[in-house]
C-alpha atoms as a PDB file:
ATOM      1  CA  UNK A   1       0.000   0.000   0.000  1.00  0.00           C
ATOM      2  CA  UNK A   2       1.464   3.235  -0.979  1.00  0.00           C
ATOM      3  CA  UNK A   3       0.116   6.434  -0.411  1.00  0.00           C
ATOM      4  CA  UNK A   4      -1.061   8.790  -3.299  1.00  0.00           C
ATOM      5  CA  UNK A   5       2.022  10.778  -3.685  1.00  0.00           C
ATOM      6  CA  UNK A   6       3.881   7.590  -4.264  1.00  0.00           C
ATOM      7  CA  UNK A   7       5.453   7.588  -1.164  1.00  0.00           C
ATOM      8  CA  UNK A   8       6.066   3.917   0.550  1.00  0.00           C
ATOM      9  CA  UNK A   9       4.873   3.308   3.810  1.00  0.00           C
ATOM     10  CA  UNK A  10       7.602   3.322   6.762  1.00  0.00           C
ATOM     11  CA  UNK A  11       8.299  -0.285   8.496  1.00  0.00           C
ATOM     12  CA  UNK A  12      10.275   0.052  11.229  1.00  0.00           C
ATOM     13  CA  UNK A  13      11.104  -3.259  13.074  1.00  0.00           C
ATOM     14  CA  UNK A  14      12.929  -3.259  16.575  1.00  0.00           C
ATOM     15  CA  UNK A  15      15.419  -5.789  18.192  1.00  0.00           C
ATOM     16  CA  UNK A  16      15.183  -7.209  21.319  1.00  0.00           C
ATOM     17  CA  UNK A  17      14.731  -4.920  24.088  1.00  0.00           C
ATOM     18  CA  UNK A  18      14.767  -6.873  27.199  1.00  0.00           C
ATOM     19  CA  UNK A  19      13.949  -4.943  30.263  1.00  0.00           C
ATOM     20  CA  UNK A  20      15.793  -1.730  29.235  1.00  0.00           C
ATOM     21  CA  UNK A  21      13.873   0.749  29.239  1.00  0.00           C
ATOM     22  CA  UNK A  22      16.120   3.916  29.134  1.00  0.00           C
ATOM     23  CA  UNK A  23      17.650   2.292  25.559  1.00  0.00           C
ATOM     24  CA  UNK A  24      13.834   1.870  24.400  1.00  0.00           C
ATOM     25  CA  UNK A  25      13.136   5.142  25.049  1.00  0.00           C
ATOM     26  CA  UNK A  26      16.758   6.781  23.687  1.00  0.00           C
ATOM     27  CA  UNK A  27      15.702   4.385  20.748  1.00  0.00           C
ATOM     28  CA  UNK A  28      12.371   5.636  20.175  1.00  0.00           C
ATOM     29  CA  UNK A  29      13.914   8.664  20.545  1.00  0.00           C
ATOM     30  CA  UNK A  30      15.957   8.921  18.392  1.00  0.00           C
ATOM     31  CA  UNK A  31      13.549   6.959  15.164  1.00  0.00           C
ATOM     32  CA  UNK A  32      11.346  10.319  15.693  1.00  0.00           C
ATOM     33  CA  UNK A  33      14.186  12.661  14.651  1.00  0.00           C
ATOM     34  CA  UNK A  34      15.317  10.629  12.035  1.00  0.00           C
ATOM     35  CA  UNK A  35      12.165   9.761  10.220  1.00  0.00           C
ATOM     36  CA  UNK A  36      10.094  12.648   8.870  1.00  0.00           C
ATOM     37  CA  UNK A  37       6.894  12.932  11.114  1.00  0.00           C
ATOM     38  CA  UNK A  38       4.345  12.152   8.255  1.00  0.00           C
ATOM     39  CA  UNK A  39       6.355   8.833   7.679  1.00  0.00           C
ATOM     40  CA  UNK A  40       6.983   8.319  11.680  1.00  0.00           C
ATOM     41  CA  UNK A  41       3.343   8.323  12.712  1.00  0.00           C
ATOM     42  CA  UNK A  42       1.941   6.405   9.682  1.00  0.00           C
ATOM     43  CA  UNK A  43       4.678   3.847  10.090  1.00  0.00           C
ATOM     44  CA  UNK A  44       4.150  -0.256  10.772  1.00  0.00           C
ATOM     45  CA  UNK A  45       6.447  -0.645  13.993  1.00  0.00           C
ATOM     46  CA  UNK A  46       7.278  -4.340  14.492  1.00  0.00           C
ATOM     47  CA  UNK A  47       8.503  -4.976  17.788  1.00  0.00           C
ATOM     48  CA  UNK A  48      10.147  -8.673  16.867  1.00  0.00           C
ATOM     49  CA  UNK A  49       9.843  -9.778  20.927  1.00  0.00           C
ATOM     50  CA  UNK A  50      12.043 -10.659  24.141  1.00  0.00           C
ATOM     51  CA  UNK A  51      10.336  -7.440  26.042  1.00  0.00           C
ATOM     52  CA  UNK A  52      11.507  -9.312  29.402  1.00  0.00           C
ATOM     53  CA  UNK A  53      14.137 -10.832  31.625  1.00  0.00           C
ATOM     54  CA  UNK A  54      17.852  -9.623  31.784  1.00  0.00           C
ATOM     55  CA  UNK A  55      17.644  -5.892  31.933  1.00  0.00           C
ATOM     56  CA  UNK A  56      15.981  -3.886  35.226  1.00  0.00           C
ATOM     57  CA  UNK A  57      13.008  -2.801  33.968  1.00  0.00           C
ATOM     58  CA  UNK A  58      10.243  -5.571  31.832  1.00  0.00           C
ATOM     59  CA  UNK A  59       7.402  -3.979  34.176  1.00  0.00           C
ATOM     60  CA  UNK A  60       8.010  -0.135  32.502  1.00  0.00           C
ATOM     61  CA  UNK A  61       9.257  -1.272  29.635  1.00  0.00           C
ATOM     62  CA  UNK A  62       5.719  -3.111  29.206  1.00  0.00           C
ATOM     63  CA  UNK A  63       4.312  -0.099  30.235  1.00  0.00           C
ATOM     64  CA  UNK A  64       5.707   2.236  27.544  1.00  0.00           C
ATOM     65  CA  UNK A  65       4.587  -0.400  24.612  1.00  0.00           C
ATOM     66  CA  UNK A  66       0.738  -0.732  25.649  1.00  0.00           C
ATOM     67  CA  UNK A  67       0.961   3.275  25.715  1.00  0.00           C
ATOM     68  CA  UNK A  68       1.241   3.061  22.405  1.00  0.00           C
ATOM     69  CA  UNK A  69      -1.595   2.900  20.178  1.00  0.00           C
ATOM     70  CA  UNK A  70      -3.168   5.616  22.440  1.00  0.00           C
ATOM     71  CA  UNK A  71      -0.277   8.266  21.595  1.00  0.00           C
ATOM     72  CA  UNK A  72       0.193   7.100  17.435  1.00  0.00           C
ATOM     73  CA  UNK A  73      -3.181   6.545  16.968  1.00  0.00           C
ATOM     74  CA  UNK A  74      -2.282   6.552  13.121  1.00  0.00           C
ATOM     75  CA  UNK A  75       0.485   3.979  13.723  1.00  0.00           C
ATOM     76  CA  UNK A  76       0.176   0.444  13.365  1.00  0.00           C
ATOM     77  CA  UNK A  77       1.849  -1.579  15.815  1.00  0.00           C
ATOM     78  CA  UNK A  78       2.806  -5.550  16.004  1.00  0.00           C
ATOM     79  CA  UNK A  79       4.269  -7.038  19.373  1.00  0.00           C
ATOM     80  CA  UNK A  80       5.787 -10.809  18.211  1.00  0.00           C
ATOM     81  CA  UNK A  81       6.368 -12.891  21.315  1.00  0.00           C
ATOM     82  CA  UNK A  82      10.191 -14.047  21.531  1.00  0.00           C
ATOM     83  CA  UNK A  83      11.247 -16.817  23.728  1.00  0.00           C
ATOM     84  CA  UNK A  84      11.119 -14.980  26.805  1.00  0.00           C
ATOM     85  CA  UNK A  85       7.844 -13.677  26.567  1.00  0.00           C
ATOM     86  CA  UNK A  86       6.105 -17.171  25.918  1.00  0.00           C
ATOM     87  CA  UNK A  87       8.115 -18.369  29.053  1.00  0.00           C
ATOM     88  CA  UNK A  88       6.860 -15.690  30.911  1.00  0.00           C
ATOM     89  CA  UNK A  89       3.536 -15.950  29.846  1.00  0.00           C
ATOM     90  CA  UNK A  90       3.464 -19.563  30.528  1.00  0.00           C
ATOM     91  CA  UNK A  91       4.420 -18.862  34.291  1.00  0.00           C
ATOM     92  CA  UNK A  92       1.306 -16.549  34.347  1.00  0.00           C
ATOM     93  CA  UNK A  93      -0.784 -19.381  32.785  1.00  0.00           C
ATOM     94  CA  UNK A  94      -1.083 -17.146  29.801  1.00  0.00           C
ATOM     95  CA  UNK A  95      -0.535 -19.097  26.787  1.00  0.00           C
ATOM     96  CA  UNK A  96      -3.365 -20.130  24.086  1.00  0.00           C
ATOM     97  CA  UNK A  97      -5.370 -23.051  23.884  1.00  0.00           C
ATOM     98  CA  UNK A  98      -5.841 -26.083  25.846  1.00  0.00           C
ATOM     99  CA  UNK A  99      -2.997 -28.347  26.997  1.00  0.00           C
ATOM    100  CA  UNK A 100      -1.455 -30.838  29.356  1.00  0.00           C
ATOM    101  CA  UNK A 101       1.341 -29.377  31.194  1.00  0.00           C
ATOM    102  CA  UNK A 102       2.634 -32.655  31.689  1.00  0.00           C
ATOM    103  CA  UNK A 103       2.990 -33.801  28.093  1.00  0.00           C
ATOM    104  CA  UNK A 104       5.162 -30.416  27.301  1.00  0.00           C
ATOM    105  CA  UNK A 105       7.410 -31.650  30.278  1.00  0.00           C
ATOM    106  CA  UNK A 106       8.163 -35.099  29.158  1.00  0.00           C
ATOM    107  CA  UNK A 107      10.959 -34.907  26.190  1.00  0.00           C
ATOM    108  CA  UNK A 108      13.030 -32.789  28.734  1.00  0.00           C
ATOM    109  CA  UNK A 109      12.747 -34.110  31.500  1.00  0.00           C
ATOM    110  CA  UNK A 110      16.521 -35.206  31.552  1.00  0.00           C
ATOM    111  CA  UNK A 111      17.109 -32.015  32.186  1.00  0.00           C
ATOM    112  CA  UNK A 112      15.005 -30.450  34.755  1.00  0.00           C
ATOM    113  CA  UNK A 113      17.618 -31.398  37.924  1.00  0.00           C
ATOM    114  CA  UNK A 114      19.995 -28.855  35.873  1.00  0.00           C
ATOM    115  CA  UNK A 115      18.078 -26.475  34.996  1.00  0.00           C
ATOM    116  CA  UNK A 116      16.326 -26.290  38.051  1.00  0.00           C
ATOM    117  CA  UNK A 117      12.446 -26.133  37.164  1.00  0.00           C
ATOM    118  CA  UNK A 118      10.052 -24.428  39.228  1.00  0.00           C
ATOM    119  CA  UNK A 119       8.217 -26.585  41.498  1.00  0.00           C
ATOM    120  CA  UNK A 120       6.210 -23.969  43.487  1.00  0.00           C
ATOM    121  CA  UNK A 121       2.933 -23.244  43.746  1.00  0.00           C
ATOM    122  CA  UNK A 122       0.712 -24.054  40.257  1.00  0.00           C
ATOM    123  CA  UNK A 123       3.707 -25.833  39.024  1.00  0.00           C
ATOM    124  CA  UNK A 124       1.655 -29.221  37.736  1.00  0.00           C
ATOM    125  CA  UNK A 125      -0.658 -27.171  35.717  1.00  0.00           C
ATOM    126  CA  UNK A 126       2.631 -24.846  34.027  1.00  0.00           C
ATOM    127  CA  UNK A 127       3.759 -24.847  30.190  1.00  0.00           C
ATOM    128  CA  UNK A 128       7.354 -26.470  30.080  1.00  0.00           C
ATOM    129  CA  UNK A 129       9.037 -23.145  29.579  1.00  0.00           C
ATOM    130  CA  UNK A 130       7.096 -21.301  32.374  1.00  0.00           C
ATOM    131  CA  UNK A 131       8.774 -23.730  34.744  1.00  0.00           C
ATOM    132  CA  UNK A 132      12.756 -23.174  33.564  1.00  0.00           C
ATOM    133  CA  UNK A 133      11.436 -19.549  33.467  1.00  0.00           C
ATOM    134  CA  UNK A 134      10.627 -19.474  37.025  1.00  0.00           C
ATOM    135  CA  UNK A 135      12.990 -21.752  37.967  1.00  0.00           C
ATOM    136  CA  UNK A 136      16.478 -21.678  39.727  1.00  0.00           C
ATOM    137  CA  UNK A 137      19.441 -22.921  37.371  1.00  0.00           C
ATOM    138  CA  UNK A 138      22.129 -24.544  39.185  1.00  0.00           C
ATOM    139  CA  UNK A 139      25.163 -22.922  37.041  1.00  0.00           C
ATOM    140  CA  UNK A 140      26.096 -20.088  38.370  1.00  0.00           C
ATOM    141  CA  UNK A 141      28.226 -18.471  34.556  1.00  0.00           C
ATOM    142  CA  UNK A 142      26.218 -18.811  31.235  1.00  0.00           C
ATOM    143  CA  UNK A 143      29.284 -19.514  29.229  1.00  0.00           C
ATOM    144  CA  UNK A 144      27.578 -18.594  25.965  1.00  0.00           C
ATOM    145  CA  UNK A 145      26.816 -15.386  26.944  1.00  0.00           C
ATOM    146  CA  UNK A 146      29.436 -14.557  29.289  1.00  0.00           C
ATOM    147  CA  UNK A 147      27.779 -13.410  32.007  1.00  0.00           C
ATOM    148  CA  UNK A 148      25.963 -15.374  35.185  1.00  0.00           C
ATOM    149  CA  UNK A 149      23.115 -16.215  34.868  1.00  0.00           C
ATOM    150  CA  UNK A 150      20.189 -14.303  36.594  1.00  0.00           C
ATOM    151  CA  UNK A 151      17.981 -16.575  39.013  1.00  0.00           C
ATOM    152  CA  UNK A 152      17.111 -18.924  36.099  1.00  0.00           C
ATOM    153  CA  UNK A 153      18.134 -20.238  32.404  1.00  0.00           C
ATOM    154  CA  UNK A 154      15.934 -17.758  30.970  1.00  0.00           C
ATOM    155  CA  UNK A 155      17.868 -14.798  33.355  1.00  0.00           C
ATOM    156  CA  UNK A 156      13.950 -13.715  35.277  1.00  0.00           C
ATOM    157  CA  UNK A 157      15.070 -12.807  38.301  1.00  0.00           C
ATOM    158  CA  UNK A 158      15.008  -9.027  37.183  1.00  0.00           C
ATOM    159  CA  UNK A 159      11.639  -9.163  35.643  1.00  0.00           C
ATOM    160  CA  UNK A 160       9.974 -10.499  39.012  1.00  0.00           C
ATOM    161  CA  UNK A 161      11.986  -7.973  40.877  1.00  0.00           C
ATOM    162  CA  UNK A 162      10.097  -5.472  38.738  1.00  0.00           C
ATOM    163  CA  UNK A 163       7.212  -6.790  39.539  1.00  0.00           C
ATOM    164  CA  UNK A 164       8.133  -6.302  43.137  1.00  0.00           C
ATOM    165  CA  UNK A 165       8.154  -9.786  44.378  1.00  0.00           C
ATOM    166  CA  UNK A 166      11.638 -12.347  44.774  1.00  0.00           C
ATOM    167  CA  UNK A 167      12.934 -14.678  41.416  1.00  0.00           C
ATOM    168  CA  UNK A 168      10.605 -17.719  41.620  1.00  0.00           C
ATOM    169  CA  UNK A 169       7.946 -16.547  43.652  1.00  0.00           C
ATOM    170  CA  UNK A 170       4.408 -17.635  42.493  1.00  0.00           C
ATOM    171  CA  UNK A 171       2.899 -14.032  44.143  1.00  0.00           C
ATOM    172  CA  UNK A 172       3.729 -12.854  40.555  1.00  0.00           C
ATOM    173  CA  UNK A 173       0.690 -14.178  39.145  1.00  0.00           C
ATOM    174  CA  UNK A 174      -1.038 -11.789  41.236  1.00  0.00           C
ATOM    175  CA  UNK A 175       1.589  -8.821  40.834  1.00  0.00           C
ATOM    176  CA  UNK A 176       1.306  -8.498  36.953  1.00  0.00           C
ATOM    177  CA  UNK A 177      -1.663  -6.320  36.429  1.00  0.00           C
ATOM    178  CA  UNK A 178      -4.351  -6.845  33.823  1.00  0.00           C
ATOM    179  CA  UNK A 179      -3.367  -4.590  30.893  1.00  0.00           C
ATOM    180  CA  UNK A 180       0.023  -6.717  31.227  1.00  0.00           C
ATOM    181  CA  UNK A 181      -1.777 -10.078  30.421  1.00  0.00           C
ATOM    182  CA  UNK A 182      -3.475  -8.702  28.313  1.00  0.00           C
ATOM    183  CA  UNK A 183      -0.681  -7.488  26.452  1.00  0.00           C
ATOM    184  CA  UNK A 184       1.350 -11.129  27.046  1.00  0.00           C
ATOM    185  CA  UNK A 185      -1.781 -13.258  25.630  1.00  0.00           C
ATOM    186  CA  UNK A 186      -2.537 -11.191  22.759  1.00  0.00           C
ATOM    187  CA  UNK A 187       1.307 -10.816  21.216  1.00  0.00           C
ATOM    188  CA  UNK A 188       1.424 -12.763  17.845  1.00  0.00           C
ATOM    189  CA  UNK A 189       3.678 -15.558  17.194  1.00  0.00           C
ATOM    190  CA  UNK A 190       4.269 -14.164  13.286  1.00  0.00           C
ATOM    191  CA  UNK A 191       3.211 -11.562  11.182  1.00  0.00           C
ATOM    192  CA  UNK A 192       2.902 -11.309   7.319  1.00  0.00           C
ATOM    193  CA  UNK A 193       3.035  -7.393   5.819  1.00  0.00           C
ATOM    194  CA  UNK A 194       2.469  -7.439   1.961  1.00  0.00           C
ATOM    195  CA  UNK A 195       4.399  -4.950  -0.312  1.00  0.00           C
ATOM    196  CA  UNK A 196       6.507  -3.738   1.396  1.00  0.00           C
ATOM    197  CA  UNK A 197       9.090  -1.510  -0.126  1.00  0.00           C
ATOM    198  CA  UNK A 198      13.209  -2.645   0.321  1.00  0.00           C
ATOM    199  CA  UNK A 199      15.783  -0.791  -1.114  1.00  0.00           C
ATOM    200  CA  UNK A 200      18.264  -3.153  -2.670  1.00  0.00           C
ATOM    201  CA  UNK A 201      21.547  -2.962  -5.165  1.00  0.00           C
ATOM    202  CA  UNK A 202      18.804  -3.379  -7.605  1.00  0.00           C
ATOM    203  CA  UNK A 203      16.922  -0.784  -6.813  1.00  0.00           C
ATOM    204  CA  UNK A 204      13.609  -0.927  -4.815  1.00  0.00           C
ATOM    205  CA  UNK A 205      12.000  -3.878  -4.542  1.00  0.00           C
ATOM    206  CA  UNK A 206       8.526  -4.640  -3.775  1.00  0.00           C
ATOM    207  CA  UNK A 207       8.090  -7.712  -1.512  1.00  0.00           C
ATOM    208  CA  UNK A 208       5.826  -9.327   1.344  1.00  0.00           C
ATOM    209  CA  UNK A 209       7.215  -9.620   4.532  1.00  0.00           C
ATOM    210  CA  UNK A 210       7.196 -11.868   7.286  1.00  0.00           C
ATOM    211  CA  UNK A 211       8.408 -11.382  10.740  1.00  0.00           C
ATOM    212  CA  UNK A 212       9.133 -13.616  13.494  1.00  0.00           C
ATOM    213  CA  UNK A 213      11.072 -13.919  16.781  1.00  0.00           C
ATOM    214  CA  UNK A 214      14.100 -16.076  16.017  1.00  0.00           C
ATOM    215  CA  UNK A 215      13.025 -17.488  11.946  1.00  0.00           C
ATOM    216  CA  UNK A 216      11.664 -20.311   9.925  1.00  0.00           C
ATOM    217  CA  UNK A 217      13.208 -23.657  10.056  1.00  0.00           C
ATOM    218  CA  UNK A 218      15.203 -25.051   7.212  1.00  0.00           C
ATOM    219  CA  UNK A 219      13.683 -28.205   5.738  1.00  0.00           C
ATOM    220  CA  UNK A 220      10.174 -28.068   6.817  1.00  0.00           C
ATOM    221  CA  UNK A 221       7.007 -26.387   4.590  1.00  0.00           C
ATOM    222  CA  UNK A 222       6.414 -22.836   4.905  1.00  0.00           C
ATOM    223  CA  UNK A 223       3.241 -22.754   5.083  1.00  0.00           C
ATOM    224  CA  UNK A 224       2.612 -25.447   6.991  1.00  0.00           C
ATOM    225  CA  UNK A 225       4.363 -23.637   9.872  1.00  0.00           C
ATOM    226  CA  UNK A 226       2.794 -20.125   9.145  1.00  0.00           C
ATOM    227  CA  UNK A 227      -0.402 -22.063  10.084  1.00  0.00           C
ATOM    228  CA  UNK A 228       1.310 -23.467  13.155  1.00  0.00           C
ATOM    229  CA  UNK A 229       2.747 -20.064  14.298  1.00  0.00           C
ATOM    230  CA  UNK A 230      -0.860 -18.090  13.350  1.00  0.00           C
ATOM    231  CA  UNK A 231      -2.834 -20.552  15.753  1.00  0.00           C
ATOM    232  CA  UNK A 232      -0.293 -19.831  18.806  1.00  0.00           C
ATOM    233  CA  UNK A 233      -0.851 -23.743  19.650  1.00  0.00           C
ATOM    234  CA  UNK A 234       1.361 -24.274  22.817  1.00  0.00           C
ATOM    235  CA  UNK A 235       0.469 -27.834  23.038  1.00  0.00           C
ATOM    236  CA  UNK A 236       4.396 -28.292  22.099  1.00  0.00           C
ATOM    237  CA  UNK A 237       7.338 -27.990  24.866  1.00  0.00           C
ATOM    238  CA  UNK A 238       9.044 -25.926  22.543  1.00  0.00           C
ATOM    239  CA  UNK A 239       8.270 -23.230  19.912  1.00  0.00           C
ATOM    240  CA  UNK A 240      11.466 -23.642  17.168  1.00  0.00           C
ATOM    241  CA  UNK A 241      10.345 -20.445  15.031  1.00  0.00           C
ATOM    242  CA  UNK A 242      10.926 -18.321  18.398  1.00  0.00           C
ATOM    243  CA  UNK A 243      13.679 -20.150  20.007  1.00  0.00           C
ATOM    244  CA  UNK A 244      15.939 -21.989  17.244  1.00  0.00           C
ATOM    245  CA  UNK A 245      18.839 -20.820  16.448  1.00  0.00           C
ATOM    246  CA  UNK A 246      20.971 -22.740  13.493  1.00  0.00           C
ATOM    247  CA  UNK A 247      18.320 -23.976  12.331  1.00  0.00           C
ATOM    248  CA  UNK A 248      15.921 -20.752  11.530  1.00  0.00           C
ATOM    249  CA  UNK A 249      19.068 -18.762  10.785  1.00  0.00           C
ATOM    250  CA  UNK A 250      18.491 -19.101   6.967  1.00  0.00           C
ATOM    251  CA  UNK A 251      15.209 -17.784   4.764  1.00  0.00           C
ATOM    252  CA  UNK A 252      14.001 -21.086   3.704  1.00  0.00           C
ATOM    253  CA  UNK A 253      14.478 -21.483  -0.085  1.00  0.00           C
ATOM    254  CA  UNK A 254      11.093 -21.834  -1.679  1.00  0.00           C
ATOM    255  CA  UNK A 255      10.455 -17.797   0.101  1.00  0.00           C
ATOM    256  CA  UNK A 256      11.400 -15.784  -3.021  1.00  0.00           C
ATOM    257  CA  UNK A 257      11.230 -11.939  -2.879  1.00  0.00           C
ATOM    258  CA  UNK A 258      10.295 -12.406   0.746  1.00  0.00           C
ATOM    259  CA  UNK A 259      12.257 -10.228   3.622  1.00  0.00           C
ATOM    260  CA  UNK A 260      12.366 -12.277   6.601  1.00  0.00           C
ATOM    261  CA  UNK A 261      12.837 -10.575   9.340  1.00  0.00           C
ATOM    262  CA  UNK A 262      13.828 -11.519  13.404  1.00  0.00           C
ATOM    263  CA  UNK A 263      15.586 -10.776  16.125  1.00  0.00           C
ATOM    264  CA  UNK A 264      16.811 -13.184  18.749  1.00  0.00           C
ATOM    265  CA  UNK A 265      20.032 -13.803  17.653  1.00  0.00           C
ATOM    266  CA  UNK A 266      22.163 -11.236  19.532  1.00  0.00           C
ATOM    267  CA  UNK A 267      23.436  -9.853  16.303  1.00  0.00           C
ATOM    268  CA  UNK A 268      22.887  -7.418  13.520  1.00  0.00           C
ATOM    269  CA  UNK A 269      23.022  -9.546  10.261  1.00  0.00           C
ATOM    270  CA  UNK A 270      21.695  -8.311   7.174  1.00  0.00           C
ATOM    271  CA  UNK A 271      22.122 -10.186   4.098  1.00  0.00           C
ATOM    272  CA  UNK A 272      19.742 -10.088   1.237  1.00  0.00           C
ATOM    273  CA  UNK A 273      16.139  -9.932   2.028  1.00  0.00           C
ATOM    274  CA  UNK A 274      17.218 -12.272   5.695  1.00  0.00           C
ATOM    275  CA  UNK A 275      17.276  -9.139   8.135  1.00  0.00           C
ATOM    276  CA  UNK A 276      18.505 -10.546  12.114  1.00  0.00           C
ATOM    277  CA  UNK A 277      17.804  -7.712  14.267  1.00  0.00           C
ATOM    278  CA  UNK A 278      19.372  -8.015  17.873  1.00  0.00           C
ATOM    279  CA  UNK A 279      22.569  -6.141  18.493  1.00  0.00           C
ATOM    280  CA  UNK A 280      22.120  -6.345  22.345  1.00  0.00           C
ATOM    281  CA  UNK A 281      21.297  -9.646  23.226  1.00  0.00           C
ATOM    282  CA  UNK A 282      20.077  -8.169  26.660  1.00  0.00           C
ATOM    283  CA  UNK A 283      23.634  -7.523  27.729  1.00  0.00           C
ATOM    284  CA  UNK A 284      23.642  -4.176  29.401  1.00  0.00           C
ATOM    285  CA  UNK A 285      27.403  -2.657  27.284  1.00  0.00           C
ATOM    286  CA  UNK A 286      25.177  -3.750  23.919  1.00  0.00           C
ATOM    287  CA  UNK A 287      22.674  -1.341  22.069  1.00  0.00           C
ATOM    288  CA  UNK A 288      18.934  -2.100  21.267  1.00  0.00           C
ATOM    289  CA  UNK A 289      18.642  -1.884  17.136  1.00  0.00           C
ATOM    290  CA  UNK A 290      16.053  -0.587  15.036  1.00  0.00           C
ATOM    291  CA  UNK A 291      15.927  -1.307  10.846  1.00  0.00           C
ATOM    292  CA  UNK A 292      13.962   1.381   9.454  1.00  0.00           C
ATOM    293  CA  UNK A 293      12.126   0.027   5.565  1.00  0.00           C
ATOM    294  CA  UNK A 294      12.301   0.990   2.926  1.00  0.00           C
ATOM    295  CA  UNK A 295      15.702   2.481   3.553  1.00  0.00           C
ATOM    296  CA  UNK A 296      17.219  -0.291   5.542  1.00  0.00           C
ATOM    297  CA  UNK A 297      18.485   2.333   8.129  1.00  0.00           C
ATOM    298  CA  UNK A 298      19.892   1.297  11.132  1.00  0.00           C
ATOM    299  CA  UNK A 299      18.926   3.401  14.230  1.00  0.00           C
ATOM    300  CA  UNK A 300      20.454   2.365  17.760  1.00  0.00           C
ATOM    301  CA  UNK A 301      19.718   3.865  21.264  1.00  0.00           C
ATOM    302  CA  UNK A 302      23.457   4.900  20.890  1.00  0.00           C
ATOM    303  CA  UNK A 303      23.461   6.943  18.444  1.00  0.00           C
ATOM    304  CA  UNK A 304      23.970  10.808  18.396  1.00  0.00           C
ATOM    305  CA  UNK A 305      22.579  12.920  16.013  1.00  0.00           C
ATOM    306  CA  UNK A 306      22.529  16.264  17.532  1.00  0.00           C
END
């Protein structure tokens, strides 16, 4: 959809933010003064998930989003769940559809000893990931990442603390207010955007796009998971498309003139129409991202421009 005077429509899609909200709002910030303000409050803003967990401040930072549509009324905005927000929402028995908590346990239950799952209060009727959210991991470094870990696997202690209540205590079913579930059971698990504009080598391209948290897996039909991710069916321990990582890293091959876009990855990667979105990985030294379409501007929290 362009508008009459032939001008395409801004996408901007944002990276990970994970509980920081002073880089959200130096980020948000700093997309107002760099987009005109026609474009800026017409724009599709994708926020491509992980609102939660790591950095001080999920509770505000949650705040600030659902604030949204009120003050861009003319904006359109998308919040994807990443892996951290189904977690999280599956703690606050949040997540879609009916299922047996028990049969999302079973493949991993090797592992529940090390990672430490939460066996408090509501635990036999939790999602898989709402218990290693909640729960205590027994490592004290996360070698990947290179920092320790923060209460559990999924680093939650900060996002009960800004709740107001200790890492792992059940009380935060009762401490998340309304508009927050609200905003945690309605995120999407993808969304599709058709024609949108991309300028390339070749010049501007029209294509559709399709965002999600961490990507599409390699091997398996395309459509047959855009169904799965549209009917947010959490009947599975795991969700691939928001948690993989090798494995979704690619755009599958039958997606032609298709921008895939994600975040999740900890790192800016653009390559062709396969745009990975997450320069900060929730590490406090690292900057939250923002691509802005068609111009494939990148816009960080960082950044200067005065």
């Amino acid at each position: 959809m362009t508008d009459p005077n032939n001008k395409p429509r801004t996408v901007i899609c944002v990276g990970d933010i994970h509980g920081y909200l002073t880089k959200l709002l130096n980020l948000w910030s700093n997309l107002r003064s760099q987009i005109d303000p026609d474009s800026f409050n017409t724009a599709t803003v994708i926020f491509l998930g992980d609102y939660c967990d790591r950095g001080p401040d999920t509770r505000k930072v949650i705040d600030f989003l659902i604030t949204l549509p009120k003050r861009y009324p003319n904006q359109k905005h998308v919040f994807l769940s990443g892996n951290h927000d189904f977690a999280f929402g599956g703690f606050v028995g949040l997540l879609a559809g009916e299922f047996e908590a028990k049969e999302t346990w079973q493949e991993y239950a090797d592992n529940e000893e090390r990672e430490g799952w939460y066996k408090g209060e509501g635990y036999e009727k939790m999602h898989l990931q709402g218990r290693r959210w909640g729960g205590w991991i027994k490592a004290k470094f996360n070698a990947a990442k290179g920092i320790d870990y923060k209460g559990s696997i999924y680093d939650a202690a900060p996002t009960f603390e800004s709740y107001g209540v200790s890492h792992g205590s059940s009380e935060l079913m009762k401490a998340v207010p309304e508009d927050h579930k609200k905003f945690l059971a309605d995120m999407v698990w993808v969304h599709e955007e058709d024609d949108v504009c991309i300028e390339t080598q070749e010049g501007v391209k029209h294509c559709k796009l399709i965002a999600v948290h961490a990507g599409l897996e390699r091997g398996k039909n395309v459509r047959e998971q855009l169904e799965f991710l549209k009917a947010r069916d959490a009947r599975v321990p795991k969700v691939t498309d928001l948690s993989g990582r090798k494995d979704v890293w690619d755009i599958p091959k039958e997606l032609t003139e298709t921008i895939l876009v994600s975040g999740h990855h900890g790192k800016l990667h653009i390559e062709g129409l396969r745009l990975i979105i997450d320069e900060g990985g929730g590490l406090e030294g690292n900057p939250v991202a923002a691509i802005v379409l068609p111009s494939m501007k990148i816009v960080r929290d960082t950044d200067n421009f005065s």
